[in-house]
Structure formats: structure tokens, C-alpha cells
Protein backbone atom coordinates (compact mmCIF):
# COMPACT_ATOMS: atom_id res chain seq x y z
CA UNK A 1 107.16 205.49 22.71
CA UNK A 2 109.21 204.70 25.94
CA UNK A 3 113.17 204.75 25.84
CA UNK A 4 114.66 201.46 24.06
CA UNK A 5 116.15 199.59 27.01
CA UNK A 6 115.41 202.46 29.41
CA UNK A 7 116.20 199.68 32.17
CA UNK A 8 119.47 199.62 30.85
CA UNK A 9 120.16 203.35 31.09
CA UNK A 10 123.35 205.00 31.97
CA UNK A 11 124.51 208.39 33.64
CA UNK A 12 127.66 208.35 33.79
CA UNK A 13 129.21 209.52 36.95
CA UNK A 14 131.74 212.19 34.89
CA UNK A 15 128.67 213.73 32.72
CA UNK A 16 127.40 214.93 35.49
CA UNK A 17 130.17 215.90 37.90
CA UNK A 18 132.20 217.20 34.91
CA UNK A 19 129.75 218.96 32.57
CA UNK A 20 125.83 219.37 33.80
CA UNK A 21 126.56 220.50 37.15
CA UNK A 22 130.22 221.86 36.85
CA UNK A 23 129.87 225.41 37.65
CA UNK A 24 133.50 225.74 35.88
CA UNK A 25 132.89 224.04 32.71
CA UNK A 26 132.80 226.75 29.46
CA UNK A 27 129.43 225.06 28.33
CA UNK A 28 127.63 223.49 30.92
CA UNK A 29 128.20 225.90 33.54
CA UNK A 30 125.02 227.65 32.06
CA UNK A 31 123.13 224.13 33.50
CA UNK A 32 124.54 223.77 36.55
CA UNK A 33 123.58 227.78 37.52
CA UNK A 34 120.22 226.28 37.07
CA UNK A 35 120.52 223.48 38.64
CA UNK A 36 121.41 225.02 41.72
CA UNK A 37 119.56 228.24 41.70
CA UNK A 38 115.64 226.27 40.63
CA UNK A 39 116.39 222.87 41.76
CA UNK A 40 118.81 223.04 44.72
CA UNK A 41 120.94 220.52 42.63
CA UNK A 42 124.97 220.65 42.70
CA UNK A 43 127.67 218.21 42.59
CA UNK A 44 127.41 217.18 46.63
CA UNK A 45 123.82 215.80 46.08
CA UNK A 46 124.05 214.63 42.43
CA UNK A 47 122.53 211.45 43.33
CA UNK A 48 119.04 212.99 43.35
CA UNK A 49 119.53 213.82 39.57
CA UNK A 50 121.24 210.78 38.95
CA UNK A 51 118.16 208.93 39.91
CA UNK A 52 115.49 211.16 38.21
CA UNK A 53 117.16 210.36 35.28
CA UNK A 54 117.33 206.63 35.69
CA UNK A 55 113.29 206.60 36.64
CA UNK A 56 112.64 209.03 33.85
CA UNK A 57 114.66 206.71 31.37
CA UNK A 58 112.18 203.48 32.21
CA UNK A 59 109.14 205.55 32.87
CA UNK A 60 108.51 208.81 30.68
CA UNK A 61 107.84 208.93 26.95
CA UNK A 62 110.12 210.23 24.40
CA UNK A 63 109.30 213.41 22.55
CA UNK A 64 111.98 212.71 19.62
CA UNK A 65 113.84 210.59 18.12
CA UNK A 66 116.61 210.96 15.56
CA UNK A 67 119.09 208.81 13.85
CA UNK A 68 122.63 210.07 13.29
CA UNK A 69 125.64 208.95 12.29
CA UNK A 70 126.65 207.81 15.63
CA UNK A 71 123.51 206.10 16.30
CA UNK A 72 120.47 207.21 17.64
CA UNK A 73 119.04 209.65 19.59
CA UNK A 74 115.95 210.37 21.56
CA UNK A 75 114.85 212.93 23.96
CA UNK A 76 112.42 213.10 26.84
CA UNK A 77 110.87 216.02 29.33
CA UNK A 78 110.59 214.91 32.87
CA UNK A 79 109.15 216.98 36.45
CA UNK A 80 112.17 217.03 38.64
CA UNK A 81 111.44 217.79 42.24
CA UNK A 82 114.58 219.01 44.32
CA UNK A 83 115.24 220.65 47.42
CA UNK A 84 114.02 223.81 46.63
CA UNK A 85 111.94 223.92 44.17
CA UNK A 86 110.39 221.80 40.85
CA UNK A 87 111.31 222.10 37.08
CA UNK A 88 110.59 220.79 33.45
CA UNK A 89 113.80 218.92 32.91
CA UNK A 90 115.17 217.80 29.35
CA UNK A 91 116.92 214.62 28.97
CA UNK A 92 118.88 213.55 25.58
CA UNK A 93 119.89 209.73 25.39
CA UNK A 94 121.94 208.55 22.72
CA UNK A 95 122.34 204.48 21.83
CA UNK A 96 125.50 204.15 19.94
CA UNK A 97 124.75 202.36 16.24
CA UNK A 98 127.08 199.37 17.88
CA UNK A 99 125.05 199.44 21.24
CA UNK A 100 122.09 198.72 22.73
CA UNK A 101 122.22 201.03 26.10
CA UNK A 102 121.02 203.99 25.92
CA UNK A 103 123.75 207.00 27.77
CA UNK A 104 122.94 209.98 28.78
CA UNK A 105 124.31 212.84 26.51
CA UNK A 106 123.04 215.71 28.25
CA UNK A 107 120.11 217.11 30.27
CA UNK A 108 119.00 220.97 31.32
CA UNK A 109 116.40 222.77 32.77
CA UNK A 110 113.95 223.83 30.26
């Protein structure tokens, strides 16, 4: 099954300059140490995850998919290629029960 309006996707600027690859942030500092160290990927070149994300939203499968009480959720694995080197990334999307555009929620390095 391919993301519901995958074409539609959105990364949000802040998700990923805030959280995934904030090397400050109590929680997602974890991802962005991986980011950089496998990937090469930090906040001054965040467009290259930005737009693995968006192809990976319209193109890859999802491996789950869960309703909750915010709406539902669905989850993908994805090859990410960056500067120096190539990784297994996760991807968690989340269309809110009023919505139809799936938002990223989070992603990591698996």
C-alpha cells in the first residue's frame, strides 16, 4: 500500500530544523548524531532529507498502518543516500482524522 495522498506530503520546515536534526533538542538529538555521523546530514543541508522524504512519501510502500485517536498513522523504510555514506531510514506520517495530508511526525536512522 503506497502513502494516502503521498503527493500531498508535508515536512515541515520546524520538524526538522527543530527536532530530527537539532543536535540540542532532549529527544531528537539522539537522530540528528546520526544523521550527521552515517549520513552527512545536519541542519545547513536539510534540503537533501527534506526531499528524500517527499520522494519516499509518493514512491515507497508503507510497512504499517495504525489508527489513533488523532487520526491515522503509517510508516515507511526508505535508502537514503547522503554525503557520506547510505542508511535504512524510517519515516512516520500521520493524517489528522480532520485531514487529508499526510505530515511528517518523525523519521530516524534505523
Amino acid at each position: 500500500m503506497k502513502l494516502p495522498n503521498g503527493d500531498q506530503a508535508i515536512v515541515e520546515d520546524g520538524k526538522l530544523r527543530n527536532y530530527v536534526l537539532n543536535p540540542m533538542h532532549p529527544v531528537g538529538r539522539h537522530h540528528a548524531f546520526l544523521f550527521q555521523k552515517l549520513l552527512g546530514i545536519h541542519i545547513a543541508n536539510l534540503e537533501i532529507l527534506r526531499k528524500a522524504l517527499l520522494t519516499a512519501a509518493v514512491s515507497e510502500s508503507v510497512s504499517r498502518d495504525t489508527a489513533t485517536v488523532f487520526g491515522h498513522k503509517y510508516e515507511m523504510s526508505f535508502q537514503l543516500c547522503g554525503p557520506v555514506g547510505s542508511k535504512i531510514i524510517r519515516a512516520v506520517w500521520m493524517i489528522d482524522e480532520a485531514g487529508d495530508r499526510p505530515r511528517l511526525i518523525t523519521c530516524f536512522v534505523e
